[in-house]
PDB file of N, CA and C in Angstrom:
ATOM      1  N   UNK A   1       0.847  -1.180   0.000  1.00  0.00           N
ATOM      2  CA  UNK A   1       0.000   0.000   0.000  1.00  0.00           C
ATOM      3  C   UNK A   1       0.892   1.242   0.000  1.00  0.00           C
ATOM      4  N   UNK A   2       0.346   2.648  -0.781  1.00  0.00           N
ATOM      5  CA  UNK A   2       1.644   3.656  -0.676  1.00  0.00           C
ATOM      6  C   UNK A   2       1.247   4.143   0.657  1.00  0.00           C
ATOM      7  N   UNK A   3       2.702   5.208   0.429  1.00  0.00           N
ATOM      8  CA  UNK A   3       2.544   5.968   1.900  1.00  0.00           C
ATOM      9  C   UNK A   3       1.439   7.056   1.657  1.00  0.00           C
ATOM     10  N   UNK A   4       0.896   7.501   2.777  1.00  0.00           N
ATOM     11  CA  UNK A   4       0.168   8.732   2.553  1.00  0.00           C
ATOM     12  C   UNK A   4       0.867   9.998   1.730  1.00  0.00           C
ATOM     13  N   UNK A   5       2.151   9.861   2.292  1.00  0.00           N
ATOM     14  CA  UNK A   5       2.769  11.067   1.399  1.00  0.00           C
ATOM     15  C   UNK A   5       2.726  10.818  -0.533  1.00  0.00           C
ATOM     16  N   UNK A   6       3.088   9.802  -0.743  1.00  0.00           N
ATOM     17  CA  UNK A   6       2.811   9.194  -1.891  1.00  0.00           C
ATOM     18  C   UNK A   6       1.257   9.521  -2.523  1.00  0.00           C
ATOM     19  N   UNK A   7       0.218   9.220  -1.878  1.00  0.00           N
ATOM     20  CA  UNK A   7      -1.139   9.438  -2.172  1.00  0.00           C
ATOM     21  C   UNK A   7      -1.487  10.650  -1.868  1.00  0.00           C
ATOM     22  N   UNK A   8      -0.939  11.506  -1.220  1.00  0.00           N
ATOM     23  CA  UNK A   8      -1.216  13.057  -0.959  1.00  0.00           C
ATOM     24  C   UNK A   8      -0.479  13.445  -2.350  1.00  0.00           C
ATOM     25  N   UNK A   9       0.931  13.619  -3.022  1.00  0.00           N
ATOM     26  CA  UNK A   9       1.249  14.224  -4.106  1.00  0.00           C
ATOM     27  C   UNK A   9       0.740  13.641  -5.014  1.00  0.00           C
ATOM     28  N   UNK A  10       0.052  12.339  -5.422  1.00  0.00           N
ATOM     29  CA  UNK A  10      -1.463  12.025  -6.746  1.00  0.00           C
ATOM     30  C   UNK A  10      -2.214  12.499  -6.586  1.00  0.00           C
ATOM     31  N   UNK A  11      -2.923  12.736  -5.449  1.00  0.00           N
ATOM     32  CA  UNK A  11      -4.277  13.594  -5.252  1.00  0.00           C
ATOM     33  C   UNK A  11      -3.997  14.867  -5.757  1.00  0.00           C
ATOM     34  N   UNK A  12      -2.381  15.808  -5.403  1.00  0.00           N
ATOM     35  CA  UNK A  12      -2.557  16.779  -5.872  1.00  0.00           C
ATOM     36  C   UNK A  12      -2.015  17.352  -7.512  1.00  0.00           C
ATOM     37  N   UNK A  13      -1.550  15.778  -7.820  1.00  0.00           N
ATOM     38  CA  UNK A  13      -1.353  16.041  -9.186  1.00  0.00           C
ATOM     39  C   UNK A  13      -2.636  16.017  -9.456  1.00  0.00           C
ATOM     40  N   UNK A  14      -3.350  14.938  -9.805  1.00  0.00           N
ATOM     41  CA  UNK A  14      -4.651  14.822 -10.408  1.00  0.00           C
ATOM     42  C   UNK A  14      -5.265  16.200 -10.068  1.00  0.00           C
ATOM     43  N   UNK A  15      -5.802  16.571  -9.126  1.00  0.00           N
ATOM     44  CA  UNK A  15      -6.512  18.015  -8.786  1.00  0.00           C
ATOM     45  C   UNK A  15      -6.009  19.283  -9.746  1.00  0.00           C
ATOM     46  N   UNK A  16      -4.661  19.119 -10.194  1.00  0.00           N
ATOM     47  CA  UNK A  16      -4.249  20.217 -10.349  1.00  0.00           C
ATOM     48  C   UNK A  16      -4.491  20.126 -12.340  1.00  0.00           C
ATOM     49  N   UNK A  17      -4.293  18.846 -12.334  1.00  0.00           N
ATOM     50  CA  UNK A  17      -4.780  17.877 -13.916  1.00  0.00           C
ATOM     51  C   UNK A  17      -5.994  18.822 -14.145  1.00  0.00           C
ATOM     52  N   UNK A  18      -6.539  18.297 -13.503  1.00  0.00           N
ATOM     53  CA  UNK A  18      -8.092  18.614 -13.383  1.00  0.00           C
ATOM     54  C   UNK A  18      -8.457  19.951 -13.628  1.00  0.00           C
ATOM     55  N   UNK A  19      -7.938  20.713 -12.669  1.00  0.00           N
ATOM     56  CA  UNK A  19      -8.006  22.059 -13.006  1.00  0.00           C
ATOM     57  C   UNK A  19      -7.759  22.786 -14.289  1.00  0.00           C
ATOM     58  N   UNK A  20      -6.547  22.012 -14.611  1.00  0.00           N
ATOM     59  CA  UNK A  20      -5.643  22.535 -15.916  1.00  0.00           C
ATOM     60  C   UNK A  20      -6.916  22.583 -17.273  1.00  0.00           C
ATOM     61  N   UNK A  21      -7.579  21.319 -16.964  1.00  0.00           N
ATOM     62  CA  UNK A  21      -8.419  20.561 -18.707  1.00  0.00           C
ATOM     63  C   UNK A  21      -9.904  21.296 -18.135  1.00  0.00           C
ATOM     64  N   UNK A  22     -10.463  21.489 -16.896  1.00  0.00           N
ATOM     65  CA  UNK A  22     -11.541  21.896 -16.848  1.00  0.00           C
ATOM     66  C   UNK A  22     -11.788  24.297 -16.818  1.00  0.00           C
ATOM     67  N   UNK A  23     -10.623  24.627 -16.510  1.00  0.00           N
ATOM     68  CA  UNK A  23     -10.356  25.626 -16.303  1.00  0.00           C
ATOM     69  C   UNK A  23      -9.709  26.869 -17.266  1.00  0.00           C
ATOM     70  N   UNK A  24      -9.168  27.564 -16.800  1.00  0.00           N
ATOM     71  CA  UNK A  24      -8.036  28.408 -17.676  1.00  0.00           C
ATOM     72  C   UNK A  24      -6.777  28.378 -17.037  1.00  0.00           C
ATOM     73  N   UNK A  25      -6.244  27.556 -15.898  1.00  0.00           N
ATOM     74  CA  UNK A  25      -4.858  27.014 -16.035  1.00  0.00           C
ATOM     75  C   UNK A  25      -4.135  26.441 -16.678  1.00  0.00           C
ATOM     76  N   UNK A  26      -3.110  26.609 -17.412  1.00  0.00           N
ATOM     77  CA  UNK A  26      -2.389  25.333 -18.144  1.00  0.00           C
ATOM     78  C   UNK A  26      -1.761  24.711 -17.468  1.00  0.00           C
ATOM     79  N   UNK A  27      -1.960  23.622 -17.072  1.00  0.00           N
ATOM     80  CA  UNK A  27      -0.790  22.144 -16.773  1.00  0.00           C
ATOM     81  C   UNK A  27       0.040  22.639 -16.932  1.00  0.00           C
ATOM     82  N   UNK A  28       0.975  22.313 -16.054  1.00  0.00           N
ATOM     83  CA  UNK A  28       2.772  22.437 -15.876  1.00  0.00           C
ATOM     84  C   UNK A  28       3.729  22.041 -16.690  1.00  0.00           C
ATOM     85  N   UNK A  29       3.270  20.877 -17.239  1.00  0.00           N
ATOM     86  CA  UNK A  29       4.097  20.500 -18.403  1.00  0.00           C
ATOM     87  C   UNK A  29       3.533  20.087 -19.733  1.00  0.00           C
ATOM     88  N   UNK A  30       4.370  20.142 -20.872  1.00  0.00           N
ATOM     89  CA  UNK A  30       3.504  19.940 -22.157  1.00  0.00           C
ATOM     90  C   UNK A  30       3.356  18.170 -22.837  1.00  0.00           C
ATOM     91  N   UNK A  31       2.572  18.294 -23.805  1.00  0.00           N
ATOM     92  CA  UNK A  31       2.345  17.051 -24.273  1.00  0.00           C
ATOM     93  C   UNK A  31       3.541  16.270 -24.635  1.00  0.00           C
ATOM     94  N   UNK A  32       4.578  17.242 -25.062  1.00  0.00           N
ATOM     95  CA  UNK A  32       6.071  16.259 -25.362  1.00  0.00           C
ATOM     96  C   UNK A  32       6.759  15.734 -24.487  1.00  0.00           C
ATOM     97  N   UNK A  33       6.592  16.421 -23.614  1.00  0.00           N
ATOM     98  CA  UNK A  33       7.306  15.827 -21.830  1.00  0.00           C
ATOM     99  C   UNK A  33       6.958  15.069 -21.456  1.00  0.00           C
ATOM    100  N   UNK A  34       5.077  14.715 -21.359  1.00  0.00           N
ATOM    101  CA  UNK A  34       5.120  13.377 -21.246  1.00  0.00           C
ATOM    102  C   UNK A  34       4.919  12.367 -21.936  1.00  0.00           C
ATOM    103  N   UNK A  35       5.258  12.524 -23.635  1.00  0.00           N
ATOM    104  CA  UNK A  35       4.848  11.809 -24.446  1.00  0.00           C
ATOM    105  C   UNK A  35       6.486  11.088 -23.971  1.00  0.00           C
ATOM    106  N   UNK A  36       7.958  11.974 -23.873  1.00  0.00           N
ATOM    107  CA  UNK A  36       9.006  11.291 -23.381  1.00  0.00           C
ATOM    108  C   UNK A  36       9.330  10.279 -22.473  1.00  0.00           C
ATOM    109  N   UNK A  37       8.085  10.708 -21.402  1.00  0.00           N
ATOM    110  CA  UNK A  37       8.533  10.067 -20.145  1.00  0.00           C
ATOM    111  C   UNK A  37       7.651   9.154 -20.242  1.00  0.00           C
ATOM    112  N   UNK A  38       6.732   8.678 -20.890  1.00  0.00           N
ATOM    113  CA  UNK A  38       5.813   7.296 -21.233  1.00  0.00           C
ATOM    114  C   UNK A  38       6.913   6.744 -21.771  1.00  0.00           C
ATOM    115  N   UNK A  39       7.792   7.158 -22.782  1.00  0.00           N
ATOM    116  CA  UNK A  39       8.448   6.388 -23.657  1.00  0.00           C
ATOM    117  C   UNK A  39       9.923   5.765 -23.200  1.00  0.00           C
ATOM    118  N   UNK A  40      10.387   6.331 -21.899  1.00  0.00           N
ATOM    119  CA  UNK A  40      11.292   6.288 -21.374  1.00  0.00           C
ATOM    120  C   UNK A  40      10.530   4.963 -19.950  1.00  0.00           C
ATOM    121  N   UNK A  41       9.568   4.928 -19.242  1.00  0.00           N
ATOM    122  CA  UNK A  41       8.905   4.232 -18.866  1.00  0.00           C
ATOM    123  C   UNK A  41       8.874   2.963 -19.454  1.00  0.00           C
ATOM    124  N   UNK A  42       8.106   3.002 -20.691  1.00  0.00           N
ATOM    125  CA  UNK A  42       8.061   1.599 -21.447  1.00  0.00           C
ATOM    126  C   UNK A  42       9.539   0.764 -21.698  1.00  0.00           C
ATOM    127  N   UNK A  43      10.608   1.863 -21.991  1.00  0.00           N
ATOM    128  CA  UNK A  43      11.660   1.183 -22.420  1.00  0.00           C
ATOM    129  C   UNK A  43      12.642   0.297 -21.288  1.00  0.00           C
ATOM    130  N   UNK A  44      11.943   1.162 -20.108  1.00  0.00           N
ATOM    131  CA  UNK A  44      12.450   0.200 -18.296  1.00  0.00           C
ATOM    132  C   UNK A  44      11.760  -0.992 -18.706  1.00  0.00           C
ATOM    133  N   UNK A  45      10.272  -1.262 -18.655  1.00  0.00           N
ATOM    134  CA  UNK A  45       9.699  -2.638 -18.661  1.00  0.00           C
ATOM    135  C   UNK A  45      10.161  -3.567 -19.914  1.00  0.00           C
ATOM    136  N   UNK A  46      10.752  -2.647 -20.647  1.00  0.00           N
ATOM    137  CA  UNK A  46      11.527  -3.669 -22.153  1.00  0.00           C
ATOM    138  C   UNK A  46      12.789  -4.333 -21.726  1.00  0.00           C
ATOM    139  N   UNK A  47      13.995  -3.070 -20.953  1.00  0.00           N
ATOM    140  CA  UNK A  47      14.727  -3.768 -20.469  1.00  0.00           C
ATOM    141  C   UNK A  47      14.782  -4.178 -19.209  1.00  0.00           C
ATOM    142  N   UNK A  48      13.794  -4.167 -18.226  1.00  0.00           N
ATOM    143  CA  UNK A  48      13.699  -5.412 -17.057  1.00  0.00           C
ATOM    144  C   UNK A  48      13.085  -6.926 -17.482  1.00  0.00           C
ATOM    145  N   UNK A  49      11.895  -6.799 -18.740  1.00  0.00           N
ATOM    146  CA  UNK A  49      11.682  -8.482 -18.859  1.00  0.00           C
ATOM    147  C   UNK A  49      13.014  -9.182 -19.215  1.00  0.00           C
ATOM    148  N   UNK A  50      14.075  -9.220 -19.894  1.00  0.00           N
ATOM    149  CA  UNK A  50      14.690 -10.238 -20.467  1.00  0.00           C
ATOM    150  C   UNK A  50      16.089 -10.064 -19.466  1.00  0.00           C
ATOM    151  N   UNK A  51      16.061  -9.502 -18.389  1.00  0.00           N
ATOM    152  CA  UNK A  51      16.873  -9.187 -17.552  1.00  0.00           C
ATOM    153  C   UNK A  51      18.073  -8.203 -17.379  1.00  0.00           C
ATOM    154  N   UNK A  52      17.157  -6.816 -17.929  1.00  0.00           N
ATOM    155  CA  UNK A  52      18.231  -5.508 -17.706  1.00  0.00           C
ATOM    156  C   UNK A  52      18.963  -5.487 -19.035  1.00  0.00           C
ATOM    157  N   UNK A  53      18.209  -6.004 -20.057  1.00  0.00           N
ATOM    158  CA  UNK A  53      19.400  -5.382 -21.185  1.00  0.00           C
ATOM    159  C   UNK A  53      19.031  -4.054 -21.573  1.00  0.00           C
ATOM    160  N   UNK A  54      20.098  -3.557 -22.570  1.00  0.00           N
ATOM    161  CA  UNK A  54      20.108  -2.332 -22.577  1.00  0.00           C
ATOM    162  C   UNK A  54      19.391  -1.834 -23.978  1.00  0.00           C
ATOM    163  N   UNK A  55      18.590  -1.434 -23.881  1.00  0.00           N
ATOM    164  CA  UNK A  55      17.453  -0.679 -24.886  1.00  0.00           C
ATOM    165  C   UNK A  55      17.417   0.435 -25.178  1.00  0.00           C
ATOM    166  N   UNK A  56      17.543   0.858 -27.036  1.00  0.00           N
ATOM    167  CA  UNK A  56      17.494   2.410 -27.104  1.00  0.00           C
ATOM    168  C   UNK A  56      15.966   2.804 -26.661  1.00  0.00           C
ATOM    169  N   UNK A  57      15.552   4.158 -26.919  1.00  0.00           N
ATOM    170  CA  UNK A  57      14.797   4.747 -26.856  1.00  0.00           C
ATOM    171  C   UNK A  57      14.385   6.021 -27.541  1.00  0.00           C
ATOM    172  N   UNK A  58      13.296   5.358 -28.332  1.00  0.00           N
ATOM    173  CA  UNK A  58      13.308   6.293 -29.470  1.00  0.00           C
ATOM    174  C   UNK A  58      12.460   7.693 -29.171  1.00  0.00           C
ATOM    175  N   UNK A  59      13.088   8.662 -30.363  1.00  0.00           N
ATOM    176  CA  UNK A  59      12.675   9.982 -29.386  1.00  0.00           C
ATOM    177  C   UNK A  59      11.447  10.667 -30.297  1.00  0.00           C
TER     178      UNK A  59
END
């Protein structure tokens, strides 16, 4: 189970998500930042199945 501190900074990402798409705030960061960091994500679970090899990552 996470820590509360863990579930306190999702709650306030999401809230602040939220705000961003329902409001006139813009979100903190843009669509390329996290189109990177999905892609940088996926490429951990590529190289942890076959045991840590080393995988480019395309940009």
């Amino acid at each position: 189970m996470p820590s509360s501190a863990v579930t306190l900074k999702l709650v306030v990402t999401l809230d602040v998500f939220a705000q961003a798409i329902t409001g006139p705030t813009p979100f903190k960061t843009d669509g390329a930042t996290g189109r990177r960091d999905i892609r940088i994500i996926e490429a951990v679970y590529v190289s942890v199945a076959p045991g840590g090899e080393i995988v480019s990552i395309v940009a």
